[in-house]
C-alpha atoms as a PDB file:
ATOM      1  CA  UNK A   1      40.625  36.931 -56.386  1.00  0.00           C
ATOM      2  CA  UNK A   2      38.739  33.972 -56.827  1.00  0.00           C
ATOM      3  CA  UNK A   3      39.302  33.699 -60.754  1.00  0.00           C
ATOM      4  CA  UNK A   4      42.666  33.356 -60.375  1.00  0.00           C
ATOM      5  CA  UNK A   5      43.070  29.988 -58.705  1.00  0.00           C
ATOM      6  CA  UNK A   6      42.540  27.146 -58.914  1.00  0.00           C
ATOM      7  CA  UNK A   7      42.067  24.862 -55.756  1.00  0.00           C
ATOM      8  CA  UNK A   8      43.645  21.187 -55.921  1.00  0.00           C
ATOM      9  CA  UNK A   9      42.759  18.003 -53.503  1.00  0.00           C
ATOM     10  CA  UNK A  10      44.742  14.716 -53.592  1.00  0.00           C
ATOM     11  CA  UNK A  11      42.339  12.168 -51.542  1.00  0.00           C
ATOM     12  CA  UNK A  12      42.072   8.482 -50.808  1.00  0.00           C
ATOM     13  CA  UNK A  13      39.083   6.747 -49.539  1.00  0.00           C
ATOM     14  CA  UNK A  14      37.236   9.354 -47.796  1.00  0.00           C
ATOM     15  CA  UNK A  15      34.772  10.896 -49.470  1.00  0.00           C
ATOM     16  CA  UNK A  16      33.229  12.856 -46.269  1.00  0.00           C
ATOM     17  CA  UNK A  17      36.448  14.178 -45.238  1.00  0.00           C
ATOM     18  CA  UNK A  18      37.273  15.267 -48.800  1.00  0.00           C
ATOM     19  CA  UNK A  19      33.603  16.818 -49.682  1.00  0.00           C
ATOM     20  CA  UNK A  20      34.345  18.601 -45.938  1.00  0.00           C
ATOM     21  CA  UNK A  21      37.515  20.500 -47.035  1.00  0.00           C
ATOM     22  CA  UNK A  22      36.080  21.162 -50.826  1.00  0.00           C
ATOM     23  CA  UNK A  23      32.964  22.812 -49.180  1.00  0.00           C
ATOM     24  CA  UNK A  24      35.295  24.569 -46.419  1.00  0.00           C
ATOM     25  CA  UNK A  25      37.165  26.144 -49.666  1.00  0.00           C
ATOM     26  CA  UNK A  26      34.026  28.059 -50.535  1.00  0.00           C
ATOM     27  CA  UNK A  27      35.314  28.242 -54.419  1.00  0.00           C
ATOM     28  CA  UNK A  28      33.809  26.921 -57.455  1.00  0.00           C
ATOM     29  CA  UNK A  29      37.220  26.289 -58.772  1.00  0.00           C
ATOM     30  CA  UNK A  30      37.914  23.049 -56.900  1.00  0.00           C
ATOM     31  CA  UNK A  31      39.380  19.364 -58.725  1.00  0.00           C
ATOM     32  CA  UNK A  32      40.005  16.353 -56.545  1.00  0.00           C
ATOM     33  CA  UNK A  33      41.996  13.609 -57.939  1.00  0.00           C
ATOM     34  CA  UNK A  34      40.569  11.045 -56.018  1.00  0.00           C
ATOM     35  CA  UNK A  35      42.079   7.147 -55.578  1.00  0.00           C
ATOM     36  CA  UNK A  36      39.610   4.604 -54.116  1.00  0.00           C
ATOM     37  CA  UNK A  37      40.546   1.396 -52.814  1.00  0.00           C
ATOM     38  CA  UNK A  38      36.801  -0.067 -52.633  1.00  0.00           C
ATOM     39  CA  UNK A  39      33.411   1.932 -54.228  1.00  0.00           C
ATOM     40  CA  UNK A  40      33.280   4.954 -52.541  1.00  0.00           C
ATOM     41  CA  UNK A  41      34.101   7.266 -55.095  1.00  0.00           C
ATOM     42  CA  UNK A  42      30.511   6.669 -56.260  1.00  0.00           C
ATOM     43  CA  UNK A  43      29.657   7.747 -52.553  1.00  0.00           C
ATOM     44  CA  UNK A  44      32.562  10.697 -53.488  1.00  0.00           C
ATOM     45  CA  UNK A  45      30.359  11.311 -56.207  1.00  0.00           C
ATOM     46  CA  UNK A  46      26.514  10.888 -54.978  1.00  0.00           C
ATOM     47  CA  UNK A  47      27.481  13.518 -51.591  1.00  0.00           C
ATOM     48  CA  UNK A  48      29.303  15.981 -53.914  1.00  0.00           C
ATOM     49  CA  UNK A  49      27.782  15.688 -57.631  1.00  0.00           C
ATOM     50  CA  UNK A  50      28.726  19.577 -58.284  1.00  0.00           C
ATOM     51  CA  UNK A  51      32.528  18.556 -57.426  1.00  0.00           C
ATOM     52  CA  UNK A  52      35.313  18.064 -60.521  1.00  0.00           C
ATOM     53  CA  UNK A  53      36.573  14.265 -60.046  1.00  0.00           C
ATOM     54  CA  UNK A  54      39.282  13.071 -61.582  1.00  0.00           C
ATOM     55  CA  UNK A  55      40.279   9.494 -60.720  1.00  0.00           C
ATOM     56  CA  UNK A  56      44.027   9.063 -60.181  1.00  0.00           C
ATOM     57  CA  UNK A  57      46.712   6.409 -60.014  1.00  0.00           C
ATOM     58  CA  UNK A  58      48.264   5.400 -56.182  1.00  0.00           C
ATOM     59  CA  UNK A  59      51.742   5.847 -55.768  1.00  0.00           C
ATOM     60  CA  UNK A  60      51.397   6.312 -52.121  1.00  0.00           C
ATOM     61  CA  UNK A  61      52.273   9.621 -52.272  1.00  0.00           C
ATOM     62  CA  UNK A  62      50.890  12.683 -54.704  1.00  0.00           C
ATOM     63  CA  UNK A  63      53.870  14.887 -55.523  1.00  0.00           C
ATOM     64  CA  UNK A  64      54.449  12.896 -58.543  1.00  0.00           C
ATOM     65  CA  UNK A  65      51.191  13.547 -59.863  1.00  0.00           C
ATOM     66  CA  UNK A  66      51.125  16.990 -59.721  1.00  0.00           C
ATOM     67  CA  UNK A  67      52.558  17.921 -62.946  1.00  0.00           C
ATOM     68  CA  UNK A  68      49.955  16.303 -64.575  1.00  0.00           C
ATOM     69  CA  UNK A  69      47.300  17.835 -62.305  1.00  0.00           C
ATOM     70  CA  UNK A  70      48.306  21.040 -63.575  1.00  0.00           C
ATOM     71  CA  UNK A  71      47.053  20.177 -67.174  1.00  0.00           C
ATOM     72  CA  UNK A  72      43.130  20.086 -65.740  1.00  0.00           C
ATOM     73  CA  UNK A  73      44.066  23.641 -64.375  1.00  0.00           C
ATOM     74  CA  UNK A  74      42.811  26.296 -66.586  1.00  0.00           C
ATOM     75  CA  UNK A  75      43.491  29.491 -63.778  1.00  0.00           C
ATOM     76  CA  UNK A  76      46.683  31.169 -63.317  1.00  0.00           C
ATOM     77  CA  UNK A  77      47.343  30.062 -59.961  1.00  0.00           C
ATOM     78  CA  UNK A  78      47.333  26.735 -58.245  1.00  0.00           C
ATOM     79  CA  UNK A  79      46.743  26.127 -54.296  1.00  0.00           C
ATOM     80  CA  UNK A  80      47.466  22.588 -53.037  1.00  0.00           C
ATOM     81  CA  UNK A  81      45.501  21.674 -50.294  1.00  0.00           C
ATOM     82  CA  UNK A  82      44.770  18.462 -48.166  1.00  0.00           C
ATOM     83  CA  UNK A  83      41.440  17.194 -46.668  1.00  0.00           C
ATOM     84  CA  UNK A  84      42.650  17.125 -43.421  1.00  0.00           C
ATOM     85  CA  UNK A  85      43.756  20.939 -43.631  1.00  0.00           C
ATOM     86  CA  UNK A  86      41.878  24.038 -42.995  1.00  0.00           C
ATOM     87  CA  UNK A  87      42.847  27.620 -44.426  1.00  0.00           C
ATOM     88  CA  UNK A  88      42.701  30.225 -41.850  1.00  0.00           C
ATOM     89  CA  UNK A  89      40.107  32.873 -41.883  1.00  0.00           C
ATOM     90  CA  UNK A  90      42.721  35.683 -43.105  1.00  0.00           C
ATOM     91  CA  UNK A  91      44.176  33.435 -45.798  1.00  0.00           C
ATOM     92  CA  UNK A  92      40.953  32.755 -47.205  1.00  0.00           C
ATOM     93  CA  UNK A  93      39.992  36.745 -47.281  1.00  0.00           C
ATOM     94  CA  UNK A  94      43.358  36.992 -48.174  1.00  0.00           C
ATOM     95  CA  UNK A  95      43.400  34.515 -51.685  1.00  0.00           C
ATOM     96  CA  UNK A  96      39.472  35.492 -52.236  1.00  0.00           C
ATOM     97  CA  UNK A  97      40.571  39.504 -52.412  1.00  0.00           C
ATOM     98  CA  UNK A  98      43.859  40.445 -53.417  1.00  0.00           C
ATOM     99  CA  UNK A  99      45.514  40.419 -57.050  1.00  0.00           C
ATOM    100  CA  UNK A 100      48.384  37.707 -57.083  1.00  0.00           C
ATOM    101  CA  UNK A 101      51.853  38.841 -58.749  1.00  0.00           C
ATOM    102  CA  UNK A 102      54.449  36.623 -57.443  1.00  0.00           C
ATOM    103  CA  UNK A 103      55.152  32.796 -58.983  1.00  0.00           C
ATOM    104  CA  UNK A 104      55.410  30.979 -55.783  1.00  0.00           C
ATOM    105  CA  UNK A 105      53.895  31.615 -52.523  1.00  0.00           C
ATOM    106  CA  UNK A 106      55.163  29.450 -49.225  1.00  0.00           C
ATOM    107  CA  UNK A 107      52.404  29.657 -46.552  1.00  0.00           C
ATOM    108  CA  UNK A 108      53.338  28.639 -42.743  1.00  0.00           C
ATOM    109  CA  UNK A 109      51.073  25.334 -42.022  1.00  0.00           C
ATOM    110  CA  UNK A 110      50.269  25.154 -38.700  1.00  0.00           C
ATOM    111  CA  UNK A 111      50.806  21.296 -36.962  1.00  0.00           C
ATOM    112  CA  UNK A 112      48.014  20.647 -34.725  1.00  0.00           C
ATOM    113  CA  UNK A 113      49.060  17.939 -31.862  1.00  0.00           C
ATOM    114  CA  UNK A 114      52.622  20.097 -31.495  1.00  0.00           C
ATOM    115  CA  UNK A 115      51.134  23.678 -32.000  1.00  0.00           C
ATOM    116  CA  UNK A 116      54.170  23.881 -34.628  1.00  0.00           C
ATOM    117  CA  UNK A 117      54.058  24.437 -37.967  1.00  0.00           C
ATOM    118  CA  UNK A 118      56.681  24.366 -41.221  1.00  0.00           C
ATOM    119  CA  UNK A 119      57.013  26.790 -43.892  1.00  0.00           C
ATOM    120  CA  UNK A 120      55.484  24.767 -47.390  1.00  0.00           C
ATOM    121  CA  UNK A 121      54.986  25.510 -51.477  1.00  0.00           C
ATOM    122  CA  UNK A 122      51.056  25.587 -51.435  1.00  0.00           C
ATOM    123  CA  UNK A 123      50.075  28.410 -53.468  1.00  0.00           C
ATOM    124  CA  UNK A 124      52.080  28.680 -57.175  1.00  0.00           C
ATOM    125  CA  UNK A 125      51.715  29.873 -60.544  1.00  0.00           C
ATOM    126  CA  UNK A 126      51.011  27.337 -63.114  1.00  0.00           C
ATOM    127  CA  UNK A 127      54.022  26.316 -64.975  1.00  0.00           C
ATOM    128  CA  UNK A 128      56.212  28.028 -62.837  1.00  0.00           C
ATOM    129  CA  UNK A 129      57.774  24.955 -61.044  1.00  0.00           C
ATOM    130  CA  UNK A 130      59.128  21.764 -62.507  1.00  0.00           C
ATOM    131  CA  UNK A 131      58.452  19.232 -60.142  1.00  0.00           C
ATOM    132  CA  UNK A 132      60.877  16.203 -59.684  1.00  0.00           C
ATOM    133  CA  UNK A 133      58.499  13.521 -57.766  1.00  0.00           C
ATOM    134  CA  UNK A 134      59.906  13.835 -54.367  1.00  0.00           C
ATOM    135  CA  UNK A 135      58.050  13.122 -51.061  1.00  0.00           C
ATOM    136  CA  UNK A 136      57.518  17.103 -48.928  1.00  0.00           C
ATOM    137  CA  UNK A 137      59.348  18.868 -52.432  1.00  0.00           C
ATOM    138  CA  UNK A 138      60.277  22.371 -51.767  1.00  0.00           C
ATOM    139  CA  UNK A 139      61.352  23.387 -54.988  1.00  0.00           C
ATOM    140  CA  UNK A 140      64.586  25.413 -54.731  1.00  0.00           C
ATOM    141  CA  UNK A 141      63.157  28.459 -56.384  1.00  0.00           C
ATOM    142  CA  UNK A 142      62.603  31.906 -55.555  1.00  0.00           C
ATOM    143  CA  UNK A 143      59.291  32.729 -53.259  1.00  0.00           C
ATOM    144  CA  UNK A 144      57.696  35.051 -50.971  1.00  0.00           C
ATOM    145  CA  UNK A 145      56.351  33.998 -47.647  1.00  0.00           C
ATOM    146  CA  UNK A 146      52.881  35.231 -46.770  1.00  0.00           C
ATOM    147  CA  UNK A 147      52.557  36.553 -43.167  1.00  0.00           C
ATOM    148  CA  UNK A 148      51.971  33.650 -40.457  1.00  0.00           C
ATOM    149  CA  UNK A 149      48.741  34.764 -39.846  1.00  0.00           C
ATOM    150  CA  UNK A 150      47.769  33.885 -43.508  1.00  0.00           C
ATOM    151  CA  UNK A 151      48.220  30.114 -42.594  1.00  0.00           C
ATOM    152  CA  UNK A 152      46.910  26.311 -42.937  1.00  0.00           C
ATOM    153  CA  UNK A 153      45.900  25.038 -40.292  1.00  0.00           C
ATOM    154  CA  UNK A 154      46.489  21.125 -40.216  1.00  0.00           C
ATOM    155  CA  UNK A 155      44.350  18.848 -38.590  1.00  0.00           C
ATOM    156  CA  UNK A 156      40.954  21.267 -38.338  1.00  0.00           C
ATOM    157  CA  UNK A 157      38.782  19.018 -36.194  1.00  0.00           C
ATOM    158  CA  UNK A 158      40.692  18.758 -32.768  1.00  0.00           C
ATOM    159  CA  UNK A 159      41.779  22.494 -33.577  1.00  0.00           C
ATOM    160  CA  UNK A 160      38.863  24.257 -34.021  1.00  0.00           C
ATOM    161  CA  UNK A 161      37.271  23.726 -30.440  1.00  0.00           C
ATOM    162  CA  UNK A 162      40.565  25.039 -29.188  1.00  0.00           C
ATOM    163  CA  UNK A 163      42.209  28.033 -27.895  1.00  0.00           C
ATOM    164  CA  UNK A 164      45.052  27.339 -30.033  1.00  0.00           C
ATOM    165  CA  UNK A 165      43.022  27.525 -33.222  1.00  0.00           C
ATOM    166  CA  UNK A 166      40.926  30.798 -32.082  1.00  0.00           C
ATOM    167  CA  UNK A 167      44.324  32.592 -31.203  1.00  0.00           C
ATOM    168  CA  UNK A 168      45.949  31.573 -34.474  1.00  0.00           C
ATOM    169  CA  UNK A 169      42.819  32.024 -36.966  1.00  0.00           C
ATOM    170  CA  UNK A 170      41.660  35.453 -35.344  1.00  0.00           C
ATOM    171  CA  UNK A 171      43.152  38.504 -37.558  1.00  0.00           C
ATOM    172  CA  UNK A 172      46.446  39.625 -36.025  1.00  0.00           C
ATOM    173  CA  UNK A 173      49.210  41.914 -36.421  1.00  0.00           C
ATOM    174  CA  UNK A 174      52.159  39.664 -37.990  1.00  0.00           C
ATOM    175  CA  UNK A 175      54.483  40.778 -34.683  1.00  0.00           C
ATOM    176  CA  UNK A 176      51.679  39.452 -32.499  1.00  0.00           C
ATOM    177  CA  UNK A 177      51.262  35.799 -34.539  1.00  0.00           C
ATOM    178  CA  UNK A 178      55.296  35.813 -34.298  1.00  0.00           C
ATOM    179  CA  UNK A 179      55.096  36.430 -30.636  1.00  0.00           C
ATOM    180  CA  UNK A 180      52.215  33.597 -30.359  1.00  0.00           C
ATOM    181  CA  UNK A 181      53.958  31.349 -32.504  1.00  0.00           C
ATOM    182  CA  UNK A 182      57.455  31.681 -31.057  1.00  0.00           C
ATOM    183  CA  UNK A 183      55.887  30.820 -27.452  1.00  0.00           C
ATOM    184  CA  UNK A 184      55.199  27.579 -29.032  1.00  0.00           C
ATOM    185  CA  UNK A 185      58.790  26.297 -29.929  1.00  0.00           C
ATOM    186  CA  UNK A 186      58.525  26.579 -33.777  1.00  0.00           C
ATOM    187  CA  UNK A 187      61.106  25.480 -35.630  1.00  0.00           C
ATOM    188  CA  UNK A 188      61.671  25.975 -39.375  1.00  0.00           C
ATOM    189  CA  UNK A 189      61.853  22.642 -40.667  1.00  0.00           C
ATOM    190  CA  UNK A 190      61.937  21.069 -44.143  1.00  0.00           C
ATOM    191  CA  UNK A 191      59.705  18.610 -44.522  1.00  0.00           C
ATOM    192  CA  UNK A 192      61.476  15.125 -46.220  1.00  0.00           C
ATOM    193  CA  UNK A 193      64.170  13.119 -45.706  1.00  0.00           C
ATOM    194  CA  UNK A 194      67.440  15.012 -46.892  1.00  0.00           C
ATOM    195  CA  UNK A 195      68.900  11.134 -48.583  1.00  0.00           C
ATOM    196  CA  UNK A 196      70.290  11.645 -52.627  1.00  0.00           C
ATOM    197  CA  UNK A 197      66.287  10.889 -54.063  1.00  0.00           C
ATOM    198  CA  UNK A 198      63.979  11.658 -51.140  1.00  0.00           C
ATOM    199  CA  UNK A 199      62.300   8.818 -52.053  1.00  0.00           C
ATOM    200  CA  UNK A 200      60.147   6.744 -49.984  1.00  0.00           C
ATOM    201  CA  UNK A 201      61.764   3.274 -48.279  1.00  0.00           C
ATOM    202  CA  UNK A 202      60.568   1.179 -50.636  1.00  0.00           C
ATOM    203  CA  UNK A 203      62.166   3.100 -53.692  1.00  0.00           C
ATOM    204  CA  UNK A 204      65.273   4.201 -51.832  1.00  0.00           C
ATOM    205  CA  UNK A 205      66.427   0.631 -50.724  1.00  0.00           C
ATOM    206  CA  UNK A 206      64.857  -1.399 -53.758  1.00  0.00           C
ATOM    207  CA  UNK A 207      67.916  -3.434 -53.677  1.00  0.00           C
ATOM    208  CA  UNK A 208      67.470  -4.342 -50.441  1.00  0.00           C
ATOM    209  CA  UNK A 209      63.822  -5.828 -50.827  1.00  0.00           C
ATOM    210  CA  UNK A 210      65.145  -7.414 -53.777  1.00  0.00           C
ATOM    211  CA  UNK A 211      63.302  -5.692 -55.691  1.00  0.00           C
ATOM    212  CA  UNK A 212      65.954  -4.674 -58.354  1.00  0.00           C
ATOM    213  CA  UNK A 213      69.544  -5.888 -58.244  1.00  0.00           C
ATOM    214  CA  UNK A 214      72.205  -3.773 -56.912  1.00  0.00           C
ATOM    215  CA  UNK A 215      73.269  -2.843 -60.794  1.00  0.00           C
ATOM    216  CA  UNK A 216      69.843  -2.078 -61.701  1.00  0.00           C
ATOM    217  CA  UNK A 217      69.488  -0.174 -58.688  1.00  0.00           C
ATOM    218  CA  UNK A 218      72.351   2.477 -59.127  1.00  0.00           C
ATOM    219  CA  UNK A 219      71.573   2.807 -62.745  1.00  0.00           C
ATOM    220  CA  UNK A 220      67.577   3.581 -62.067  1.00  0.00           C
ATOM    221  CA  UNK A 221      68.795   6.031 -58.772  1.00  0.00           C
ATOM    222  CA  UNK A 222      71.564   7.892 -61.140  1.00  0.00           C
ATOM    223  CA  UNK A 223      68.977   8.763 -63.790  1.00  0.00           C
ATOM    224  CA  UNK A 224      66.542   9.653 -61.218  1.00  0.00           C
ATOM    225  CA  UNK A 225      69.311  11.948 -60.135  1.00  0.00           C
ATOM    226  CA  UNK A 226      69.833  13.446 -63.539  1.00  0.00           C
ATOM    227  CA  UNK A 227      65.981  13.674 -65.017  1.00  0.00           C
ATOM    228  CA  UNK A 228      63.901  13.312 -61.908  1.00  0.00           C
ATOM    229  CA  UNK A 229      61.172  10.876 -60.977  1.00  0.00           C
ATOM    230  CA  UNK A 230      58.268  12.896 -62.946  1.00  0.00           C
ATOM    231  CA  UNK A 231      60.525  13.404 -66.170  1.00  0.00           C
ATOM    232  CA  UNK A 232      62.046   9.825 -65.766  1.00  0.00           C
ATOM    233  CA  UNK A 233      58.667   7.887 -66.078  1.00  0.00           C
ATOM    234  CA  UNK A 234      57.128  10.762 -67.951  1.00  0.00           C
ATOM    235  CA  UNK A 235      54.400  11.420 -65.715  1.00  0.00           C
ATOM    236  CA  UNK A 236      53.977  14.927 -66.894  1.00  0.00           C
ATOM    237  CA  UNK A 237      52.366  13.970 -70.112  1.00  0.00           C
ATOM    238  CA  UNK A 238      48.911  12.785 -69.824  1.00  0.00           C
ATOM    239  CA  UNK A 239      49.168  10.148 -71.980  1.00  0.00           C
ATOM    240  CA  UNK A 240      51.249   8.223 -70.011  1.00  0.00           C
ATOM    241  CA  UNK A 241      48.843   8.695 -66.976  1.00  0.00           C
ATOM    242  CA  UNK A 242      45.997   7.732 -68.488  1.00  0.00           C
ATOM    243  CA  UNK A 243      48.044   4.561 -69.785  1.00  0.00           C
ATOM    244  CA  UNK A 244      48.945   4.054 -65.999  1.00  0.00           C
ATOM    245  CA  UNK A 245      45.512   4.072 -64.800  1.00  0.00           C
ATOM    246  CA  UNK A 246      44.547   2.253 -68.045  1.00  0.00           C
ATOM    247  CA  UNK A 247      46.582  -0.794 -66.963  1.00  0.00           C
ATOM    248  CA  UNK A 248      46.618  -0.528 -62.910  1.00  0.00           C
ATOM    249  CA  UNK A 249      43.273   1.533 -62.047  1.00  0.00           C
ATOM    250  CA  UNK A 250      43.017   4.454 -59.737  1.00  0.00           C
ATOM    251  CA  UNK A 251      43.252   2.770 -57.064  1.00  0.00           C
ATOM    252  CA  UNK A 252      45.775   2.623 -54.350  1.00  0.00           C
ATOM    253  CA  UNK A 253      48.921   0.680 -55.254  1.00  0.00           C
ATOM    254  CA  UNK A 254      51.799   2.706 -53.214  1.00  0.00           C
ATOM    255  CA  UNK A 255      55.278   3.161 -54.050  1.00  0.00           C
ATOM    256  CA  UNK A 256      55.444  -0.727 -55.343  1.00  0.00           C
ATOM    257  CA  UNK A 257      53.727   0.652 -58.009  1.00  0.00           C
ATOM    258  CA  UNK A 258      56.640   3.376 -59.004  1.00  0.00           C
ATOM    259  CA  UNK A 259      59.185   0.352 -58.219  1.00  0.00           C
ATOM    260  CA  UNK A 260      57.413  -1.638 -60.956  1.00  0.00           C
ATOM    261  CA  UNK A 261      57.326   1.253 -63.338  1.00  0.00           C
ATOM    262  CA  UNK A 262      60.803   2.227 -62.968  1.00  0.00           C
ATOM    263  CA  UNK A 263      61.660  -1.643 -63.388  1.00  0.00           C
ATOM    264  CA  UNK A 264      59.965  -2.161 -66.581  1.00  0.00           C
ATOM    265  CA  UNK A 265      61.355   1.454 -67.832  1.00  0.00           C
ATOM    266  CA  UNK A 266      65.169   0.321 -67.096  1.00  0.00           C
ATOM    267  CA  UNK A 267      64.119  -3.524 -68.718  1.00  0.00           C
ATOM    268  CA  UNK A 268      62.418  -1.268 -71.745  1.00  0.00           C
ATOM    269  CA  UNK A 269      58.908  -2.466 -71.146  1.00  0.00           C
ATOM    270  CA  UNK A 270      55.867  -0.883 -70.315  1.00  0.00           C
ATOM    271  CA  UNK A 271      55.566   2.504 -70.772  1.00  0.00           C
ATOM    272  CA  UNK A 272      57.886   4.541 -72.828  1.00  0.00           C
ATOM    273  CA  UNK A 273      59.381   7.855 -71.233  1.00  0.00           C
ATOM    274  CA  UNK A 274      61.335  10.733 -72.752  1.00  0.00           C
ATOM    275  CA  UNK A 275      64.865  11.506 -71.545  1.00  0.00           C
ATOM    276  CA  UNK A 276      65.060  15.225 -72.992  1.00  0.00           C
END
């Protein structure tokens, strides 16, 4: 049921693209935390003036942010979506009529250009997964996979005038989408690099762009082990991400801007984090 969820939308600098996939959603309950790089969250704002904005910081990537997404969430359930993705018809009948009981829901995204898809954490109660920062995270919990036919559908635009797309989004019989789905090669991949942090280069080998020195660098990487990137720089309290944006904007930095933070956190400047 619609009540129960709340929709969320990471974008950078495209406000068409990301007022396409809000209106696509066909909820009321829709926030985009939006990062611009030039003025165009005023354009963000002038196309979609009934939309929720919230500007946000740019680490390059958004899992780190959603903890502290989840505090503008007032629903029970979250779904995580991206402006180039597309919910099939039967997953949107699907989240817009039944009653939700489970606390995480893993939905099979379909990959346009290889007609292959992964298996993904879109759909989750709030609260019900701590999340550690990491690029693709998959949290290592229990969940139920909706049929395949309940899917997203990445990449909507070269999709949608295909067969491909009018196969997958018509309402099938799950045997029937396996059968479809299986003729394509799918594989059941995790999204992410597998290395100790599943961080992105520029974090991973920070010693090696000189960025920290090779003492720093195992000290910051074994307390990322232990607390996590979100719990490390604190980036599930508000405070601190309002104190980020404060003193860098919400604009687009990338992960230079996480290197930085984790610097002045190991040199105890900047801002303070718990280690609980």
């Amino acid at each position: 049921m619609e009540d129960q969820i709340t929709f969320i939308i990471f974008s950078m600098d495209s406000p068409e693209e990301t007022n396409e996939c809000a209106k696509a959603l066909k909820s009321k309950n829709v926030i985009v935390f939006y990062t611009s790089s030039n003025q165009d969250l005023e354009r963000l704002k002038s196309i979609a003036p009934e939309l929720r904005i919230i500007p946000a910081p740019g680490f390059g990537y958004p899992e780190p942010l959603r903890p502290w997404a989840e505090s503008f969430v007032s629903t029970q359930y979250i779904f995580i979506i991206d402006t180039d993705e597309r919910m099939s018809d039967s997953l949107s009948s699907f989240i817009f009529s039944e009653t939700l009981n489970e606390n995480i829901y893993k939905i099979f995204r379909v990959e346009s250009s290889r007609e292959s898809g992964t298996w993904q954490t879109r759909l989750y109660k709030k609260g019900s997964i701590e999340w550690r920062g990491l690029v693709h995270e998959q949290p290592r919990k229990r969940s139920i996979k909706l049929p395949k036919n309940l899917m997203i559908l990445h990449n909507d635009k070269s999709l949608k005038h295909s067969r491909t797309y009018n196969r997958l989004n018509a309402f099938m019989p799950q045997s029937t989408i396996e059968v479809i789905i299986r003729s394509f090669g799918v594989g059941f991949i995790l999204a992410g690099p597998k290395a100790i942090l599943q961080l992105p280069e520029t974090i991973k080998n920070v010693s090696k762009q000189k960025h920290l020195s090779t003492k720093e660098d195992k000290e910051i990487r074994r307390k990322i082990k232990r607390y996590g990137l979100v719990k490390y720089l604190d980036l599930d309290n508000p405070e601190t991400i309002n104190s980020i944006i404060s003193k860098y904007g919400a604009v687009y930095h990338g992960t230079d801007l996480l290197v930085e933070l984790m610097r002045n956190k190991h040199s105890g400047q900047g801002i303070r984090v718990s280690e609980k």
